[in-house]
N, C-alpha and C. Protein backbone atom coordinates (compact mmCIF):
# COMPACT_ATOMS: atom_id res chain seq x y z
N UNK A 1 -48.06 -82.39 -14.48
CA UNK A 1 -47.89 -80.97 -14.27
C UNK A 1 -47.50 -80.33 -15.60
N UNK A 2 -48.03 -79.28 -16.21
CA UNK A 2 -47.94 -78.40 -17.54
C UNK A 2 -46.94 -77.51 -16.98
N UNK A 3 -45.68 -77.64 -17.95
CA UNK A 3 -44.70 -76.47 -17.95
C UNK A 3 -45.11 -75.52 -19.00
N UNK A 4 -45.44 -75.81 -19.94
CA UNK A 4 -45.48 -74.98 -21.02
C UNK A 4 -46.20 -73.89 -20.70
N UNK A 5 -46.01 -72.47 -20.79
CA UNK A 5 -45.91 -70.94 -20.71
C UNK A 5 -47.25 -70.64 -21.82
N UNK A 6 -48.45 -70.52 -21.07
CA UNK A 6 -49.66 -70.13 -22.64
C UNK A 6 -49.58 -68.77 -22.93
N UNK A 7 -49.09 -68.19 -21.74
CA UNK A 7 -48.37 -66.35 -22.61
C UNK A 7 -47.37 -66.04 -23.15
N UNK A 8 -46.52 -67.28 -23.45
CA UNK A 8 -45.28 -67.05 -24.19
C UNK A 8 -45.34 -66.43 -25.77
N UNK A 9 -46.56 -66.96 -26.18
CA UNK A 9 -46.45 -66.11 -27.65
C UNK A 9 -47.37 -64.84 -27.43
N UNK A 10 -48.08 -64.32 -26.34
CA UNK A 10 -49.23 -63.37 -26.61
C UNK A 10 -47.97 -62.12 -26.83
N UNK A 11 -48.60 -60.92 -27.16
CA UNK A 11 -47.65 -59.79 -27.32
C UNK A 11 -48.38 -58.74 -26.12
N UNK A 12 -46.85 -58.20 -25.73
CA UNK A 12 -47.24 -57.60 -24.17
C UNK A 12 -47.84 -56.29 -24.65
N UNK A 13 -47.41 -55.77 -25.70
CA UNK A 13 -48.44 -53.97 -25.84
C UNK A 13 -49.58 -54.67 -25.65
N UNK A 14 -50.62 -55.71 -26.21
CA UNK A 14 -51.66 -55.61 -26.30
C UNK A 14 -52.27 -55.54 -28.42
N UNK A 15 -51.23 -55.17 -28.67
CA UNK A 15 -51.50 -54.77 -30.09
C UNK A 15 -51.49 -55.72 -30.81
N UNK A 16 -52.90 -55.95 -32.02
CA UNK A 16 -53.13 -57.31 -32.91
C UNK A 16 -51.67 -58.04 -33.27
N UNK A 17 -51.79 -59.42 -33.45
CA UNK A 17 -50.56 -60.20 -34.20
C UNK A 17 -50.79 -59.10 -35.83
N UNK A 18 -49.40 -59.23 -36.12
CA UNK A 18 -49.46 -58.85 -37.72
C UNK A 18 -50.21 -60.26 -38.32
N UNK A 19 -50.91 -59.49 -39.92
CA UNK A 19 -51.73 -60.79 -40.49
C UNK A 19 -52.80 -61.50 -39.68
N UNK A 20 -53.07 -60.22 -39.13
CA UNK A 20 -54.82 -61.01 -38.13
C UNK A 20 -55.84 -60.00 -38.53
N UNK A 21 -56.84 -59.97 -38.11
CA UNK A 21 -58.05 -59.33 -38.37
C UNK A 21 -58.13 -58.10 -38.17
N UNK A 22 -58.63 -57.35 -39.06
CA UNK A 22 -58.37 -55.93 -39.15
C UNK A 22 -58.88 -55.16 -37.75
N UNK A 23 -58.00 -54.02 -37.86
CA UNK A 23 -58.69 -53.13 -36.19
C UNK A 23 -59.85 -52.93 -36.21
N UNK A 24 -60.85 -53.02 -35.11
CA UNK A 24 -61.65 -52.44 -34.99
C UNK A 24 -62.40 -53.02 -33.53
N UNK A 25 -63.79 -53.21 -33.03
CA UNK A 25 -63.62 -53.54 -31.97
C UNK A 25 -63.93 -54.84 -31.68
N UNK A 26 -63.32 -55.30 -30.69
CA UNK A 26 -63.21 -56.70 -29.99
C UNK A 26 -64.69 -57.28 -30.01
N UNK A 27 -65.26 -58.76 -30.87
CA UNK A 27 -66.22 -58.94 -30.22
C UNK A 27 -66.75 -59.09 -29.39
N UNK A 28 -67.98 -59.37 -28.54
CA UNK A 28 -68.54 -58.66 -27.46
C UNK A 28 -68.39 -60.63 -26.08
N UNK A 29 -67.65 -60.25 -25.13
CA UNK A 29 -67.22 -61.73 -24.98
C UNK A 29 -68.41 -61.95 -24.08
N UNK A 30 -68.50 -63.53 -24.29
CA UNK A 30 -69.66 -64.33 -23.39
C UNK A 30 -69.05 -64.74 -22.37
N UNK A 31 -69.80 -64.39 -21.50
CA UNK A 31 -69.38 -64.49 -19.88
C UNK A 31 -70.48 -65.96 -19.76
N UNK A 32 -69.12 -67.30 -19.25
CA UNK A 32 -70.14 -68.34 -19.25
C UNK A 32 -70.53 -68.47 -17.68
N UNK A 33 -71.96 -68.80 -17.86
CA UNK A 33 -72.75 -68.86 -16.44
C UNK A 33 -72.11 -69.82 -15.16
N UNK A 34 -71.55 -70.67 -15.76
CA UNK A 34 -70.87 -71.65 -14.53
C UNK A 34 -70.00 -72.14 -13.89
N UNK A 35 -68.83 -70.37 -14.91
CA UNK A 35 -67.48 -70.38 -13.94
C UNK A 35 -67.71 -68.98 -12.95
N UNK A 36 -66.97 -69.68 -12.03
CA UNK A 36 -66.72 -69.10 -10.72
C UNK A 36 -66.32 -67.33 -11.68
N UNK A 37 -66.83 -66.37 -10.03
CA UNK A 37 -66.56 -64.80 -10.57
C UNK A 37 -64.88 -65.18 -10.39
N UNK A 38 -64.30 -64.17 -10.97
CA UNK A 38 -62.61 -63.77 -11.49
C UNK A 38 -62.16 -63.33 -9.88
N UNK A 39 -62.90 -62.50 -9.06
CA UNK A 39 -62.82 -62.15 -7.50
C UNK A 39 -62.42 -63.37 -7.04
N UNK A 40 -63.67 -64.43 -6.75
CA UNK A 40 -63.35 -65.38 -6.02
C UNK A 40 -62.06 -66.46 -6.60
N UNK A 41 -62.08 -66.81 -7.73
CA UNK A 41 -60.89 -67.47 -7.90
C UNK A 41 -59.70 -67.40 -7.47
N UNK A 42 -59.26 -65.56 -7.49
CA UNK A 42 -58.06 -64.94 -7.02
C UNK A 42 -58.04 -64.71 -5.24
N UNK A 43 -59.17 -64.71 -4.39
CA UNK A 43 -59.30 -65.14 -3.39
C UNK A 43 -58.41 -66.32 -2.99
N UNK A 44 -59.55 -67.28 -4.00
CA UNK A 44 -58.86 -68.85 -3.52
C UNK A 44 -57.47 -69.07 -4.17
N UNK A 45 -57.26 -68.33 -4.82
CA UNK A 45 -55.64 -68.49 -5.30
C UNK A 45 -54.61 -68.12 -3.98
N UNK A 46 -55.32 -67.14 -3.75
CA UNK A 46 -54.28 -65.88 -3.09
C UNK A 46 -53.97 -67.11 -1.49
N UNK A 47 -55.23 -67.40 -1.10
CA UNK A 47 -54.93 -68.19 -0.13
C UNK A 47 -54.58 -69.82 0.40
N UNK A 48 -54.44 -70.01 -1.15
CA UNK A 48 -54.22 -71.28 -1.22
C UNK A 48 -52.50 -71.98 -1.09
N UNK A 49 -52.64 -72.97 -0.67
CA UNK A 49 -51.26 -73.28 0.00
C UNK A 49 -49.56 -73.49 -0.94
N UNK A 50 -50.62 -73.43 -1.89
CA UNK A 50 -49.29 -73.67 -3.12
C UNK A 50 -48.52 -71.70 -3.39
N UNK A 51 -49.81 -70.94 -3.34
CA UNK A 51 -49.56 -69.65 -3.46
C UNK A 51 -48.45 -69.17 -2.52
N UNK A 52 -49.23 -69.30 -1.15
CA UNK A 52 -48.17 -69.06 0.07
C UNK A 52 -46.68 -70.04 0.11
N UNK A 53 -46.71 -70.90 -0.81
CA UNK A 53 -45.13 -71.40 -0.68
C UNK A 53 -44.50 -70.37 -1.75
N UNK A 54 -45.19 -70.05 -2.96
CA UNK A 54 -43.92 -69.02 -3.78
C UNK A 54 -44.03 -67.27 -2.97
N UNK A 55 -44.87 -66.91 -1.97
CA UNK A 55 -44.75 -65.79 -1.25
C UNK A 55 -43.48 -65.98 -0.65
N UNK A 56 -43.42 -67.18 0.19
CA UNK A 56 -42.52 -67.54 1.50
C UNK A 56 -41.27 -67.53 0.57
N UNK A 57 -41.27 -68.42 -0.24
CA UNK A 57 -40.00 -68.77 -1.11
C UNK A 57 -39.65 -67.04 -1.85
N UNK A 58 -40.37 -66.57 -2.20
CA UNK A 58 -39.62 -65.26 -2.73
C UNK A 58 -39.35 -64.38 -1.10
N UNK A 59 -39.96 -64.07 -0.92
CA UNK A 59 -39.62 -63.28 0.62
C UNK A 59 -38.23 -63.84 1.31
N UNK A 60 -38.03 -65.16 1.60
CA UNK A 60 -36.64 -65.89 2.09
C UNK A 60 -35.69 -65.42 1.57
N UNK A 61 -35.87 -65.05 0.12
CA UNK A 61 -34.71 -64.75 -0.60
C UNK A 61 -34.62 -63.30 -0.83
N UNK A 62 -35.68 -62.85 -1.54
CA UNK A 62 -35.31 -61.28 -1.65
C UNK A 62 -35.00 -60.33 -0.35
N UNK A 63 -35.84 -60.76 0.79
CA UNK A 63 -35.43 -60.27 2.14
C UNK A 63 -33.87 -60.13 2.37
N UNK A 64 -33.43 -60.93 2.95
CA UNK A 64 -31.71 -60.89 3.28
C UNK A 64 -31.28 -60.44 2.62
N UNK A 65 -31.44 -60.83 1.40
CA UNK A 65 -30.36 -60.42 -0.06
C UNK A 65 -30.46 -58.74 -0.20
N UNK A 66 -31.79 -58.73 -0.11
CA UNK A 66 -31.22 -57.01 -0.14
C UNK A 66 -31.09 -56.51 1.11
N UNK A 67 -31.46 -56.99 2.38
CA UNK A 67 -30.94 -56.19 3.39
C UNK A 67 -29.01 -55.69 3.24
N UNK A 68 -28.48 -57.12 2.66
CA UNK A 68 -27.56 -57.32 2.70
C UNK A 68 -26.52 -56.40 1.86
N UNK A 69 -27.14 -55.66 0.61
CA UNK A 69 -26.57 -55.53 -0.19
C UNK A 69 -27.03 -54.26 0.20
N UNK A 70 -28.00 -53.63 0.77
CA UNK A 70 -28.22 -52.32 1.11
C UNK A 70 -26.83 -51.64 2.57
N UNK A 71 -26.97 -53.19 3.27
CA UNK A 71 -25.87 -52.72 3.89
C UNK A 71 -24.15 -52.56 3.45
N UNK A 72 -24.15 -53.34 2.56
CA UNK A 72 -22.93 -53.20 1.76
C UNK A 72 -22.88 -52.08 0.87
N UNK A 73 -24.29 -51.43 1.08
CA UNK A 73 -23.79 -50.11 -0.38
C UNK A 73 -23.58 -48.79 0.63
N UNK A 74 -24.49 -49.11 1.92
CA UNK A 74 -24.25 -47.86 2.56
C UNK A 74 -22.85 -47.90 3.47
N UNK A 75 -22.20 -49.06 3.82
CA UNK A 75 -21.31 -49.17 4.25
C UNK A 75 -19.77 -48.74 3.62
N UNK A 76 -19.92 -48.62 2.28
CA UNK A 76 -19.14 -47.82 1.11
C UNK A 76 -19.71 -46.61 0.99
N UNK A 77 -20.33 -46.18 1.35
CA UNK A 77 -20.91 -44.75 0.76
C UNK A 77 -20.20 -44.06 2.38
N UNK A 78 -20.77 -44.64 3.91
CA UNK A 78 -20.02 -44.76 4.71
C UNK A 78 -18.51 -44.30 4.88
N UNK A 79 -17.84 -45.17 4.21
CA UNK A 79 -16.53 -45.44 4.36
C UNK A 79 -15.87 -44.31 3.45
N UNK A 80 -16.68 -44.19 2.14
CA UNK A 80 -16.21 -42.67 1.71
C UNK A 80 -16.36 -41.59 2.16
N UNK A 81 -17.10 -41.53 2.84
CA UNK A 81 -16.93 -40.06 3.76
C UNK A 81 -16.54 -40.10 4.89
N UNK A 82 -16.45 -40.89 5.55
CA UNK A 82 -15.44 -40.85 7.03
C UNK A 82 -14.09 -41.47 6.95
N UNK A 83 -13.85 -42.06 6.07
CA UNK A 83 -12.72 -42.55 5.84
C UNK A 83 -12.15 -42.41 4.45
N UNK A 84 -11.85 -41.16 3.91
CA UNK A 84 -11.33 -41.02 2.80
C UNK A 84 -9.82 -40.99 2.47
N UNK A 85 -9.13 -41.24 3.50
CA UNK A 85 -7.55 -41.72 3.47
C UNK A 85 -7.53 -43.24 3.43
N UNK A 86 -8.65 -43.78 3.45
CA UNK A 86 -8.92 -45.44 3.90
C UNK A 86 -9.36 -45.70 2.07
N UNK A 87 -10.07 -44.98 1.24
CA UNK A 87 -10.65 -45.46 0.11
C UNK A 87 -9.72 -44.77 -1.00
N UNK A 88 -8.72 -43.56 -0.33
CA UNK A 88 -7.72 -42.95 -1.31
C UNK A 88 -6.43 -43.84 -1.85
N UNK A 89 -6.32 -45.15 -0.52
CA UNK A 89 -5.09 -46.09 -0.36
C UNK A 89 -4.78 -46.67 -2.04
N UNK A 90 -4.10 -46.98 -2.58
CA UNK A 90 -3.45 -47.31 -3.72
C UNK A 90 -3.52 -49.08 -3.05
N UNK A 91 -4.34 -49.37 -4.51
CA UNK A 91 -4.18 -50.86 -4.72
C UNK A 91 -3.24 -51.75 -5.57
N UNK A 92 -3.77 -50.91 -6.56
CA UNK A 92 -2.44 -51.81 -7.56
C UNK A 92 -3.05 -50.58 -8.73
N UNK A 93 -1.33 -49.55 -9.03
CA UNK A 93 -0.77 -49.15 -9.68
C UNK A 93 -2.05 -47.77 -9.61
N UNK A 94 -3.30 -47.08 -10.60
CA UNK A 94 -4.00 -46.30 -10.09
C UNK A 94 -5.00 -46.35 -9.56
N UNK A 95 -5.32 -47.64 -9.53
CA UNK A 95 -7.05 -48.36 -8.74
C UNK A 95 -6.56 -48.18 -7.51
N UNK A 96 -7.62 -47.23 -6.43
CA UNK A 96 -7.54 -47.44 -4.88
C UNK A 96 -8.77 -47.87 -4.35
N UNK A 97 -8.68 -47.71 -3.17
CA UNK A 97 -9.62 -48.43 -2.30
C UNK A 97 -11.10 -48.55 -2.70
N UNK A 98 -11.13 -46.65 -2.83
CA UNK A 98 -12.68 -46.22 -3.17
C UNK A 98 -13.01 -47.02 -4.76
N UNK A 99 -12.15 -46.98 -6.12
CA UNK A 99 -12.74 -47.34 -7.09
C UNK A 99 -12.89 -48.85 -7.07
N UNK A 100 -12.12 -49.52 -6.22
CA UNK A 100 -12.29 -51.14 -6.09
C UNK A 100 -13.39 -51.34 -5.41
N UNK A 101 -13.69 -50.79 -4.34
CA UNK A 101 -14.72 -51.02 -3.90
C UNK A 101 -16.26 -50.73 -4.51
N UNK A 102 -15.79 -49.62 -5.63
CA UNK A 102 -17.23 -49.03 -6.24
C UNK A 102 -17.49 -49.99 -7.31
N UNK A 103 -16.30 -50.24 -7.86
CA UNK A 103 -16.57 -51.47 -9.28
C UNK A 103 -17.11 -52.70 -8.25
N UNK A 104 -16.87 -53.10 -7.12
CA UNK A 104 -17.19 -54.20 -6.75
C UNK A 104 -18.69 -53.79 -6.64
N UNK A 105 -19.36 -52.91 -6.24
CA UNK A 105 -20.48 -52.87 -6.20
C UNK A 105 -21.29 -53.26 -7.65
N UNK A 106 -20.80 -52.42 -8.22
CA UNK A 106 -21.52 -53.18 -9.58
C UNK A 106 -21.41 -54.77 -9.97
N UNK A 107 -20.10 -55.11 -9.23
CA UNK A 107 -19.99 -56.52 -9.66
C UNK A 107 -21.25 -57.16 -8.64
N UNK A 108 -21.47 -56.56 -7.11
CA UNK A 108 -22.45 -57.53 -6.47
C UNK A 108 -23.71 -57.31 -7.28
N UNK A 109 -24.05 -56.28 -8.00
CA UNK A 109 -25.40 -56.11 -7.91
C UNK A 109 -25.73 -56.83 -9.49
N UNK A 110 -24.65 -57.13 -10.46
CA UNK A 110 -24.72 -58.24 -11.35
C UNK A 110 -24.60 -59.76 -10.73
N UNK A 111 -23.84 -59.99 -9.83
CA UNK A 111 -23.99 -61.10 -9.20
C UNK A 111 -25.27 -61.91 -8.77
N UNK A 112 -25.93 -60.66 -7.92
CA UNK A 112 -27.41 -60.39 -7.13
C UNK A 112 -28.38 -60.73 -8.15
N UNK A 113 -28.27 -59.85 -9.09
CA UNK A 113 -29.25 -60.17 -10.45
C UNK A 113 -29.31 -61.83 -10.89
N UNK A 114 -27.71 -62.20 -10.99
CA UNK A 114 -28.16 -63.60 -11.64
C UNK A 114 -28.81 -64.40 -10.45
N UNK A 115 -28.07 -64.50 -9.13
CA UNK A 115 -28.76 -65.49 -8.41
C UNK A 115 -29.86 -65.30 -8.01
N UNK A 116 -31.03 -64.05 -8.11
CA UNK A 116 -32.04 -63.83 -8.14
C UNK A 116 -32.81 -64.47 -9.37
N UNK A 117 -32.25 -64.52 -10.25
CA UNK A 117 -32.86 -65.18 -11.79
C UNK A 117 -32.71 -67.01 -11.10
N UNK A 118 -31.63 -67.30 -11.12
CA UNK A 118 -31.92 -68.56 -10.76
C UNK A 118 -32.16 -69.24 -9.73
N UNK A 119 -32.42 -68.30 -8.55
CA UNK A 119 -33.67 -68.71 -7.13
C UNK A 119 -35.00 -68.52 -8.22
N UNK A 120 -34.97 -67.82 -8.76
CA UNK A 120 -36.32 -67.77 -9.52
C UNK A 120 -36.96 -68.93 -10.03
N UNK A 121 -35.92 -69.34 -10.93
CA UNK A 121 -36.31 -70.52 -11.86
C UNK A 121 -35.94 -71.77 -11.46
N UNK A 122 -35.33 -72.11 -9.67
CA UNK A 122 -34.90 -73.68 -9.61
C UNK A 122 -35.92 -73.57 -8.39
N UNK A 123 -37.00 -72.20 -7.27
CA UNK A 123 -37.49 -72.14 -6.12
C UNK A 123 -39.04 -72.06 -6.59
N UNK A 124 -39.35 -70.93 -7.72
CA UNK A 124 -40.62 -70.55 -7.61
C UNK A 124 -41.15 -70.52 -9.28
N UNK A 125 -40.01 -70.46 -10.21
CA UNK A 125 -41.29 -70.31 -11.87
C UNK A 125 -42.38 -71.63 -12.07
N UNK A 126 -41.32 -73.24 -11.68
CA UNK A 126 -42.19 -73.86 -11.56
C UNK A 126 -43.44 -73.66 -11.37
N UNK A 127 -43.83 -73.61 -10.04
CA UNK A 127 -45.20 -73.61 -8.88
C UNK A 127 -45.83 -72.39 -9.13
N UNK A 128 -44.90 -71.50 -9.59
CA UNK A 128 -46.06 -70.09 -10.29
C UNK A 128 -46.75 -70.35 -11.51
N UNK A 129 -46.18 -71.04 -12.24
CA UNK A 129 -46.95 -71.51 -13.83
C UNK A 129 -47.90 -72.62 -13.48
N UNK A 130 -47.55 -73.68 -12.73
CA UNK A 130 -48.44 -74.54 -12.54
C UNK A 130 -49.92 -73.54 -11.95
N UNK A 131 -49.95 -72.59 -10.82
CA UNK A 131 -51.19 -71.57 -10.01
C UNK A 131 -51.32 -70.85 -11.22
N UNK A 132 -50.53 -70.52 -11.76
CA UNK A 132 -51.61 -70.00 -13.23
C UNK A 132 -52.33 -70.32 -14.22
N UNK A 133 -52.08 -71.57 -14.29
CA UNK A 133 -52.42 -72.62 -15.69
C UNK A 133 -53.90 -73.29 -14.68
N UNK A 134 -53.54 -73.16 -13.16
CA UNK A 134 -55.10 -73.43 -12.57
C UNK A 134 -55.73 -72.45 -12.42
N UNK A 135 -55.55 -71.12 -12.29
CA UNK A 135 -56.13 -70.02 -12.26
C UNK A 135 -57.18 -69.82 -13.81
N UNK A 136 -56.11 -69.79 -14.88
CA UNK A 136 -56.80 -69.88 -15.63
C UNK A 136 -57.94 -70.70 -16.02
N UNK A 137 -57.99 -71.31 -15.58
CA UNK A 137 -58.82 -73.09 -15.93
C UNK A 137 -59.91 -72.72 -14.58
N UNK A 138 -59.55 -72.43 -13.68
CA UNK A 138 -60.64 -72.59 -12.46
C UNK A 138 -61.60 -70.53 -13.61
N UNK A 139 -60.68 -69.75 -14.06
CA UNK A 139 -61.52 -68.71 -14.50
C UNK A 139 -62.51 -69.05 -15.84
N UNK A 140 -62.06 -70.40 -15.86
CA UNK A 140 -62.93 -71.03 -17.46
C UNK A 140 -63.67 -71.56 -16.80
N UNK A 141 -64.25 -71.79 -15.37
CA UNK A 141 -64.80 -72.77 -14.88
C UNK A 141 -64.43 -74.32 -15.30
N UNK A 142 -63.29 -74.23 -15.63
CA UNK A 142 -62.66 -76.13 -15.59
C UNK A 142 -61.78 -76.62 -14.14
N UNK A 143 -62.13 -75.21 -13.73
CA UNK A 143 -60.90 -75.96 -12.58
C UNK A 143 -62.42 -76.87 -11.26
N UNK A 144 -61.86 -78.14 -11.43
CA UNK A 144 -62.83 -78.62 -10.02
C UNK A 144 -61.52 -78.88 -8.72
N UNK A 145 -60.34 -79.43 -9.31
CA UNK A 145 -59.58 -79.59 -8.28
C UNK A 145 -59.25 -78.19 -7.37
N UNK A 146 -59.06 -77.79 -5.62
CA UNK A 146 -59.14 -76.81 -5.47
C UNK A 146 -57.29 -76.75 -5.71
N UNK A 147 -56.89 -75.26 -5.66
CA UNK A 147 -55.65 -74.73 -6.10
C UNK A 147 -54.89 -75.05 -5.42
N UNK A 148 -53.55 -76.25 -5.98
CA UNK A 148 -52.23 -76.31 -5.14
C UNK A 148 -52.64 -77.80 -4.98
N UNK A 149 -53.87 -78.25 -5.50
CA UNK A 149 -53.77 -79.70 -5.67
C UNK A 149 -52.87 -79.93 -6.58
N UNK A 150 -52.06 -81.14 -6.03
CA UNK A 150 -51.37 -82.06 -7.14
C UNK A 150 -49.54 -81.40 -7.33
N UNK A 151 -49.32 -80.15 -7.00
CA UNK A 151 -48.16 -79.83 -7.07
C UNK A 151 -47.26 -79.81 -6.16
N UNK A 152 -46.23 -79.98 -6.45
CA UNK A 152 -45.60 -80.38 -5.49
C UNK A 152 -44.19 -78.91 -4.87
């Protein structure tokens, strides 16, 4: 299985590497006759069984997590307006209810961020780089194995 990232060095504007070939226009590319159209590949990507495990695997997680955190933000937003003798209460010295609770929000939604980064990278970057590195290869016409062979 290839970990290595083949868009890790491309540059995301789109704009030449410095020290490459002067602007002007792209030569004219050869479309080779005996790879599969770019449609059907992404077809068979889209429905292939390795695909539907990083759908399922991101959905499991981003689902709850933000139901969760949507209910925790409206449940403070909530609580400040029907209960503003409840968020005025003195915690320790001038922090009360309402600003502890508002800094905590920022603390969940940095929290949220990291464990979203690393459901990312221990559930799904794997098995997404591997469907791309065949995507690519099945769009060169090298791919014969069909997609989601071989990974695990």
């Amino acid at each position: 299985m290839r970990i290595d990232d083949p868009w890790y060095d491309a540059l995301a504007t789109g704009d030449p590497e410095p020290n490459s070939a002067p602007p002007g226009p792209p030569p004219p590319r050869q479309r080779q006759t005996s790879s599969p159209d770019a449609r059907e590949v992404y077809l068979a990507v889209q429905h292939s069984t390795a695909f539907q495990q990083v759908r399922r695997r991101y959905r499991r997680f981003v689902l709850p997590v933000s139901a969760a955190f949507l209910l925790w933000y409206l449940g403070y937003l909530v609580l400040a307006v029907s209960a503003p003798g409840l968020m005025a209460r003195p915690v320790a010295g001038v922090l009360n209810v309402g600003m502890a609770a508002g800094l905590a929000q920022f603390a969940t939604a940095f929290l949220l961020t990291w464990l979203y980064a690393r459901h990312a990278r221990l559930r799904r970057d794997r098995l997404a780089l591997e469907i791309r590195w065949e995507t690519q290869e099945m769009t060169r016409g090298a791919g014969s194995a069909p997609v989601g062979e071989g990974v695990r």
